[in-house]
Protein backbone atom coordinates (compact mmCIF):
# COMPACT_ATOMS: atom_id res chain seq x y z
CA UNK A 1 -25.07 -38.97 14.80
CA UNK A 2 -23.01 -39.10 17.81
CA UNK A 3 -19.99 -40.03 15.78
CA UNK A 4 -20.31 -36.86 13.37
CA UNK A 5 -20.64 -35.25 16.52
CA UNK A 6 -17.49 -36.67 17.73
CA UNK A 7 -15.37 -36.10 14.68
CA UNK A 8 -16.62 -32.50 14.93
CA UNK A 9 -15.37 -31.91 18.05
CA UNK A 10 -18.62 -32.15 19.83
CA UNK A 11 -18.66 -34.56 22.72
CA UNK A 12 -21.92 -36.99 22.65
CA UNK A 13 -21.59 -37.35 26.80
CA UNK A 14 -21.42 -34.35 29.13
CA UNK A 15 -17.79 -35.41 30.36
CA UNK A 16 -15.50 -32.23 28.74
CA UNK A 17 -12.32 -33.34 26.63
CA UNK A 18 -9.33 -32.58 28.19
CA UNK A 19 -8.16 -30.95 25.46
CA UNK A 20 -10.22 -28.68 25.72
CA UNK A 21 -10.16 -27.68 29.12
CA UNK A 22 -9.14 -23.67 27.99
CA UNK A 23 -12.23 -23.32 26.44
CA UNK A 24 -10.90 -23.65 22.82
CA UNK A 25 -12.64 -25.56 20.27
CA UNK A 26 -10.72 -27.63 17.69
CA UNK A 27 -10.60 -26.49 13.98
CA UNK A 28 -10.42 -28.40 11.00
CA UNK A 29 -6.65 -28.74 11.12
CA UNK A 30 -6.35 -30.51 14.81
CA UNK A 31 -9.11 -32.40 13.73
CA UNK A 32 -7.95 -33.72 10.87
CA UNK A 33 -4.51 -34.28 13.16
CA UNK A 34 -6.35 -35.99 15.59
CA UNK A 35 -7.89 -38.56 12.90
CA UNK A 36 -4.77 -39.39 11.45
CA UNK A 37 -3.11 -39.66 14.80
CA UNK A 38 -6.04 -41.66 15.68
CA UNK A 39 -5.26 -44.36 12.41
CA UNK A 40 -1.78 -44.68 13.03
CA UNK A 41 -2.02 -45.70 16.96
CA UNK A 42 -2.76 -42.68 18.60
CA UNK A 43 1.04 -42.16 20.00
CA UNK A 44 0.58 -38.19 20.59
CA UNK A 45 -1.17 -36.17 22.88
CA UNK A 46 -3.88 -33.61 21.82
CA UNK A 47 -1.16 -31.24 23.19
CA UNK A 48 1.32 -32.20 20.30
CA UNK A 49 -0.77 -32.12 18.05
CA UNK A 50 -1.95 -29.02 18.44
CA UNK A 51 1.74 -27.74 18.68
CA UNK A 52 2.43 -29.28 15.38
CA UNK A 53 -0.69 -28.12 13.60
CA UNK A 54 -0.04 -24.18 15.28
CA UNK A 55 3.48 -24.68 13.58
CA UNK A 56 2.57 -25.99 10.26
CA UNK A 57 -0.13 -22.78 10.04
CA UNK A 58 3.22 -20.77 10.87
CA UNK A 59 5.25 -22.06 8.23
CA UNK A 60 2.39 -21.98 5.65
CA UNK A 61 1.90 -18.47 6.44
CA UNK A 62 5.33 -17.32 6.25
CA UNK A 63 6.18 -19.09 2.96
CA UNK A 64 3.02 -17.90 1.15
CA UNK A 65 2.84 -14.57 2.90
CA UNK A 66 -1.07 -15.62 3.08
CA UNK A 67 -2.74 -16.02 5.91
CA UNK A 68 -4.79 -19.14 6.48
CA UNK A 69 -8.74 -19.03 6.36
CA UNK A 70 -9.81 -18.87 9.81
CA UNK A 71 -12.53 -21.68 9.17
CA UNK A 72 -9.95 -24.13 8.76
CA UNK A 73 -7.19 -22.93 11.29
CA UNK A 74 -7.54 -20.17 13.87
């Protein structure tokens, strides 16, 4: 259970990520980032990642003309 709780973006200890430090949680999107970061070596910071993911929502958006659904990117 912890580990679902992990991938979720729940923390199984009561250390906060730092990540997270502003209060905001993770959606779908960083934490599907994250996991593939994760599998490949884990050379970027949460930072990057969620730099890249914000920019890939941008590009989506503007090519489509669509907004993204807010349960998978906010």
């Amino acid at each position: 259970m912890d580990a679902l709780k992990k991938f979720a973006g729940g923390s199984s200890s009561s250390h906060g990520n730092g990540a997270q430090t502003s209060g905001e949680k993770k959606d779908v999107g960083d934490r599907v980032a994250g996991f593939i970061n994760k599998r490949q070596g884990g050379k970027l910071s949460d930072q990057q990642l969620e730099t890249g993911t914000d920019k890939v929502r941008g590009m989506y958006e503007k090519a489509t003309g669509k907004k993204v659904n807010p349960k998978i990117s906010n």
